[in-house]
N, C-alpha and C. Protein backbone atom coordinates (compact mmCIF):
# COMPACT_ATOMS: atom_id res chain seq x y z
N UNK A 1 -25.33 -31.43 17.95
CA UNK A 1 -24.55 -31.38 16.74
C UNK A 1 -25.41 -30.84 15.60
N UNK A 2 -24.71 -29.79 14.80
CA UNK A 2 -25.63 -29.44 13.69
C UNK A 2 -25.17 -29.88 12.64
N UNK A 3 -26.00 -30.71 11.50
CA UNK A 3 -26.31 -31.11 10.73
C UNK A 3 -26.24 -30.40 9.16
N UNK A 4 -25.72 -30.48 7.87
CA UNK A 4 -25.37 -30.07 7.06
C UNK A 4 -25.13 -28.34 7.27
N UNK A 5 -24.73 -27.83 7.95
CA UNK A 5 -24.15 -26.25 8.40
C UNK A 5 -22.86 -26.58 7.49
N UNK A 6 -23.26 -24.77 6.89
CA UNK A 6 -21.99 -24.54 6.04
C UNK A 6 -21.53 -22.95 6.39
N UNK A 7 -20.35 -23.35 6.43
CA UNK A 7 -19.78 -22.12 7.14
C UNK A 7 -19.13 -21.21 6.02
N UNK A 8 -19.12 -19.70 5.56
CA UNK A 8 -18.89 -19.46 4.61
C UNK A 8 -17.89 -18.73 5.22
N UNK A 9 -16.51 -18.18 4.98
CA UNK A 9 -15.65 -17.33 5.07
C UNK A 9 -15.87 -16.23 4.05
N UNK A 10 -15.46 -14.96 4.54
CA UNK A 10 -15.84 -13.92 3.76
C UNK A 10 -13.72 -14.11 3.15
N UNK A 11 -13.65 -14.31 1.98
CA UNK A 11 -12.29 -14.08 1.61
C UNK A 11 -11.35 -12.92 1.49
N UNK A 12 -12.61 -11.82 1.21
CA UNK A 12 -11.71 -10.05 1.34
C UNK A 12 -11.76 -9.50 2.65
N UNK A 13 -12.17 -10.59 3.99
CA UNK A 13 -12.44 -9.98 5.12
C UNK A 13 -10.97 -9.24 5.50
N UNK A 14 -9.58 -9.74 5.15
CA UNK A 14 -8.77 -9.27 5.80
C UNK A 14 -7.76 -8.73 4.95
N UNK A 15 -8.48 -7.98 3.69
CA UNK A 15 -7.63 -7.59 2.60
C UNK A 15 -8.13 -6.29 2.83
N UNK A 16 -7.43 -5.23 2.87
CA UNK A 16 -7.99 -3.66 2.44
C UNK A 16 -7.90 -3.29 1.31
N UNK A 17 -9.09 -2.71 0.80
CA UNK A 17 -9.10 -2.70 -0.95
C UNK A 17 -8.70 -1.22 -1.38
N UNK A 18 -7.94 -0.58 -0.30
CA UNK A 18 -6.63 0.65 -1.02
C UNK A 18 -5.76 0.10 -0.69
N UNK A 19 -4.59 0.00 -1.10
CA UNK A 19 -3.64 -0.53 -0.77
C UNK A 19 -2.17 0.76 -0.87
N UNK A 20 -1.58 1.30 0.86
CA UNK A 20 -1.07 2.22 0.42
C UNK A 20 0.88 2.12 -0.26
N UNK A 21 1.08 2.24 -1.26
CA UNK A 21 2.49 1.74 -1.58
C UNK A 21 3.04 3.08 -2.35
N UNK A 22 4.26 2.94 -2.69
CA UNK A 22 4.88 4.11 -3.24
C UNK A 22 4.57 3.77 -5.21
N UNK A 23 4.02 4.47 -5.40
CA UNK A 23 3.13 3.41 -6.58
C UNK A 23 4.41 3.64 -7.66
N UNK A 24 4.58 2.51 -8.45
CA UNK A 24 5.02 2.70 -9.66
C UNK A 24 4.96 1.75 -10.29
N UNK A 25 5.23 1.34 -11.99
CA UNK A 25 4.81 0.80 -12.59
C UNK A 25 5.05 -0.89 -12.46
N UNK A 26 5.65 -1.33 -11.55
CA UNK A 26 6.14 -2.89 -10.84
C UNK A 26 5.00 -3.05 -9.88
N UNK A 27 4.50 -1.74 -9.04
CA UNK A 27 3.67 -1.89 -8.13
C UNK A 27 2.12 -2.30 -8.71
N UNK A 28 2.15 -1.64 -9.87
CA UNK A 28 0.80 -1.34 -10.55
C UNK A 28 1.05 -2.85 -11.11
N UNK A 29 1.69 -3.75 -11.58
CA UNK A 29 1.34 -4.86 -12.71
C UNK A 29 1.38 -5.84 -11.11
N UNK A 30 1.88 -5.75 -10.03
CA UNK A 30 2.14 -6.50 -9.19
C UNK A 30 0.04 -6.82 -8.66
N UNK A 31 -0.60 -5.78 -8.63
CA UNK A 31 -1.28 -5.52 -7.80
C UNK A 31 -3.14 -5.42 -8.99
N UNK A 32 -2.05 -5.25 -10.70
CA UNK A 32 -3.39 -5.09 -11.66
C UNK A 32 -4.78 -6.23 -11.21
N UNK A 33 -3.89 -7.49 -11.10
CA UNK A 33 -5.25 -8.64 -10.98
C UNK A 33 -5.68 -9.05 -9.98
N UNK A 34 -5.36 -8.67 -9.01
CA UNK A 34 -5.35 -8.79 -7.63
C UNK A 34 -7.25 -8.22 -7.33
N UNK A 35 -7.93 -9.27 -7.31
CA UNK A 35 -9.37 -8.92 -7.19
C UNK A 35 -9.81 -8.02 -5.45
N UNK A 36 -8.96 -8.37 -4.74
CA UNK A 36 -8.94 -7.92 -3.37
C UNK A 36 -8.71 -6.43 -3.61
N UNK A 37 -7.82 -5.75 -4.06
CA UNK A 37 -7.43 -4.42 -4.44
C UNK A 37 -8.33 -3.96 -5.15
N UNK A 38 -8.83 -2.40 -4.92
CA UNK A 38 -9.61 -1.84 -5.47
C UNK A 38 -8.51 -0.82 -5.84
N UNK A 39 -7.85 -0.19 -5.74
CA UNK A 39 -7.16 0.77 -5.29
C UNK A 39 -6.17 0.94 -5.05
N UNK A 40 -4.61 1.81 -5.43
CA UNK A 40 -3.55 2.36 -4.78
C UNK A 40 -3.53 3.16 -4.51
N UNK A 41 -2.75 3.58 -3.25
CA UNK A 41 -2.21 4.78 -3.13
C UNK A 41 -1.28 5.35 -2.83
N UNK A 42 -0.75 6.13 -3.24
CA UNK A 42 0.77 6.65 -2.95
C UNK A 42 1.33 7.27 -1.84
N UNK A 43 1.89 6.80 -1.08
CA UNK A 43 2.42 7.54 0.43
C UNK A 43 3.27 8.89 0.28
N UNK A 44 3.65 9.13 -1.06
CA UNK A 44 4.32 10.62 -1.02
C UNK A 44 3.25 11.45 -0.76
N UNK A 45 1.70 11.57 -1.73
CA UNK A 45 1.08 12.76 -1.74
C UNK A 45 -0.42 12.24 -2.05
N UNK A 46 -1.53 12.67 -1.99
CA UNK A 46 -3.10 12.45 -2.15
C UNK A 46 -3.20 11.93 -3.48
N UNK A 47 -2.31 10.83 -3.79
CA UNK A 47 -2.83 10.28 -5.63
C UNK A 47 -3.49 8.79 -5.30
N UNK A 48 -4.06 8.69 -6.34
CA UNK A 48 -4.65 7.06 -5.84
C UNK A 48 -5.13 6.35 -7.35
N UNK A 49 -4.44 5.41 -7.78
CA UNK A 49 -4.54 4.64 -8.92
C UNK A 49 -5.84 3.90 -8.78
N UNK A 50 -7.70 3.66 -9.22
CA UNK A 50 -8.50 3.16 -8.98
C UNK A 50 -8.50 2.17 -10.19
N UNK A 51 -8.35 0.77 -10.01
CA UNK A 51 -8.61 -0.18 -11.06
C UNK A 51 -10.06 0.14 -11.63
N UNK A 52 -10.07 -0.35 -13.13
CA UNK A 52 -11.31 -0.09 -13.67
C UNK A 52 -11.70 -1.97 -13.34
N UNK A 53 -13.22 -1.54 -13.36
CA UNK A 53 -13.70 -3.43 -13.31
C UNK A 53 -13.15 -4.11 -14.21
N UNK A 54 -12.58 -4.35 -15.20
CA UNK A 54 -12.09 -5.22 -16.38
C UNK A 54 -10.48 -5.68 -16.23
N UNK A 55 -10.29 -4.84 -14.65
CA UNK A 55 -8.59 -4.42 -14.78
C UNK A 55 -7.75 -4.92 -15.72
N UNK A 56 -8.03 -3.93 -16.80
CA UNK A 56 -7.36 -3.55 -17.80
C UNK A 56 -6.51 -2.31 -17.79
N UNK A 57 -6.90 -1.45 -16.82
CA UNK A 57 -6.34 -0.04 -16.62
C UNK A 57 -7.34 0.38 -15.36
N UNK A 58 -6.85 1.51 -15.46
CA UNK A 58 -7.75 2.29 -14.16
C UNK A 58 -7.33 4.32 -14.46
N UNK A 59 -7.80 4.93 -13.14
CA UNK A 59 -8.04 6.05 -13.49
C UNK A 59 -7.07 6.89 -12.79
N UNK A 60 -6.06 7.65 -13.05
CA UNK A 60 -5.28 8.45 -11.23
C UNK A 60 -6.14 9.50 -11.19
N UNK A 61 -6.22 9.52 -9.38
CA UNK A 61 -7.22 10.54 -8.80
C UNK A 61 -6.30 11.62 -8.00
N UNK A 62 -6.56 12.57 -8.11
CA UNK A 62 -5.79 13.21 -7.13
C UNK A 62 -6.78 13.90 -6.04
N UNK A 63 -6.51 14.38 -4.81
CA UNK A 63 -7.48 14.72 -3.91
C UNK A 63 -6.66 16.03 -3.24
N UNK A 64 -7.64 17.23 -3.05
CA UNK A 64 -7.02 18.57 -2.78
C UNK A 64 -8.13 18.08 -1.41
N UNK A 65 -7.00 18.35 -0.24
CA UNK A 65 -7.94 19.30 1.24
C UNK A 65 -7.68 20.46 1.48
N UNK A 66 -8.84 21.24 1.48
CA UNK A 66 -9.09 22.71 1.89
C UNK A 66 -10.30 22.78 2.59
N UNK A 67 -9.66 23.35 3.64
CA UNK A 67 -11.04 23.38 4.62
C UNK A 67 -11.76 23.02 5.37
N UNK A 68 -11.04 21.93 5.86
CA UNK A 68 -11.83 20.41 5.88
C UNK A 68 -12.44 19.82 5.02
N UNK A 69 -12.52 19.92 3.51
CA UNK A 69 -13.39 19.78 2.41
C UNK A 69 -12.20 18.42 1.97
N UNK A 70 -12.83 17.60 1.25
CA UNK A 70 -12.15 17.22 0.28
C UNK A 70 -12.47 17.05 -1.50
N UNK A 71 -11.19 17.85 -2.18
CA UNK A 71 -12.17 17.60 -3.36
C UNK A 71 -11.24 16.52 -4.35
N UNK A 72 -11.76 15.81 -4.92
CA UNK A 72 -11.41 15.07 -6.30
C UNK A 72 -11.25 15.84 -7.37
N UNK A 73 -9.80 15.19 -7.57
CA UNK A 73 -9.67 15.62 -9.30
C UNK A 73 -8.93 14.28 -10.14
N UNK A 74 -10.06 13.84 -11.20
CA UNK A 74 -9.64 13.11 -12.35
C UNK A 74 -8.40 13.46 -13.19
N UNK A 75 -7.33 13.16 -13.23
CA UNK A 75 -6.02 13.56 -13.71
C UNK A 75 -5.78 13.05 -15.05
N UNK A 76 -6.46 11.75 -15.30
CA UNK A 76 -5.27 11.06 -16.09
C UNK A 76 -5.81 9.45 -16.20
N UNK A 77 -5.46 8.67 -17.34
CA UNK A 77 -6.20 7.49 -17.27
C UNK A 77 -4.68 6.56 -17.51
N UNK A 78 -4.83 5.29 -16.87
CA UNK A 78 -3.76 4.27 -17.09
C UNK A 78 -4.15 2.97 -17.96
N UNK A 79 -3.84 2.82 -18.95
CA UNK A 79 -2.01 2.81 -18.83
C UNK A 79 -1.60 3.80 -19.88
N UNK A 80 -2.65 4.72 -20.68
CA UNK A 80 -2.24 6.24 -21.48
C UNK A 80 -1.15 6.71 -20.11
N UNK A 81 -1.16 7.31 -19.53
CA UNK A 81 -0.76 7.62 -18.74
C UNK A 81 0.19 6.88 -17.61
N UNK A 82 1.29 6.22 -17.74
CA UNK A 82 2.23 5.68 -16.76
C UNK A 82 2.78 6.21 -15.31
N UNK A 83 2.91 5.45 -14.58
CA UNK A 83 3.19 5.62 -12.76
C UNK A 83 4.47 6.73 -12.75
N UNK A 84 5.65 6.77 -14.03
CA UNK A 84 6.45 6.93 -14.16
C UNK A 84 6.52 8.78 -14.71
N UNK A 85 5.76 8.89 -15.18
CA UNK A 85 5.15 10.54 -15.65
C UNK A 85 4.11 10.58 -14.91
N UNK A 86 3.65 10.07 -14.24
CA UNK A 86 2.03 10.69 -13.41
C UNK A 86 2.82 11.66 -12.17
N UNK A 87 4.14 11.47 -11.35
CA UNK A 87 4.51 13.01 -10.46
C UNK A 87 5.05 14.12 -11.48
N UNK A 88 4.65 14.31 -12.74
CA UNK A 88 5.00 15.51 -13.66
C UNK A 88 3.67 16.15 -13.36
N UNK A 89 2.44 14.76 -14.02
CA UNK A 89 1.19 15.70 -13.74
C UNK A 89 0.52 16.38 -12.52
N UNK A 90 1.03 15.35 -11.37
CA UNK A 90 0.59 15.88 -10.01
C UNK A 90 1.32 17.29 -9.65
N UNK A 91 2.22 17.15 -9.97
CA UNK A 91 3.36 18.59 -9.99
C UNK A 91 2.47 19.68 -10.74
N UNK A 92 1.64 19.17 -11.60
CA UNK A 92 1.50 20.72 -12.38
C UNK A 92 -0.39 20.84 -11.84
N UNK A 93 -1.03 19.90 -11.28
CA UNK A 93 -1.99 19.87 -10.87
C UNK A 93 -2.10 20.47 -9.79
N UNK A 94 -1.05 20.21 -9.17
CA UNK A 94 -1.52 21.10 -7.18
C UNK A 94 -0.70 22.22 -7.38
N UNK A 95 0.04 22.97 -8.47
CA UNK A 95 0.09 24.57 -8.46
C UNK A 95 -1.21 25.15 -7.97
C-alpha cells in the first residue's frame, strides 16, 4: 500500500483547445471564458477566432494553402470586429 500518493489529473487532458464550430457571436460569448479553449474555428472556411490571455477579445486569423505551404493572415481584432461582419472580411481577403 502506498502511503500519502497523490494522484493529479491533468483537467485539459480531454478538452481540445480549437474548438471547431460554425462561429458566431452566441458561439464566441458561449466559449469567451472557457479556460480549456484556446481557439475557434469555423467549419465553412480557414478562419480561426484565437482568445487573447485576458479573454477579453481575441484576434481572427485567416490561413491561405498554397503549395503545401501554409500562410497566416491577421485580419481583424474582436470584439472591434464582430463574428457577424468577419465573412465580409474573409470574402474580400481570399480574392
Amino acid at each position: 500500500m502506498i502511503k500519502n500518493s497523490k494522484i493529479r489529473f491533468n483537467q485539459h487532458a480531454f478538452f481540445s483547445a480549437t474548438l471547431p464550430v460554425k462561429i458566431s457571436d452566441a458561439q464566441i460569448k458561449r466559449h469567451i471564458n472557457d479556460q480549456r479553449v484556446r481557439q475557434l474555428k469555423d467549419i465553412r472556411c480557414p478562419l480561426y477566432l484565437r482568445f487573447n490571455a485576458s479573454r477579453t477579445g481575441g484576434t481572427w486569423w485567416f490561413y491561405r494553402y498554397e503549395a503545401g505551404k501554409q500562410y497566416p493572415y491577421r485580419i481583424a481584432k474582436y470584439p472591434s470586429t464582430q463574428a457577424k461582419d468577419i465573412m465580409d472580411v474573409v470574402s474580400a481577403v481570399s480574392v
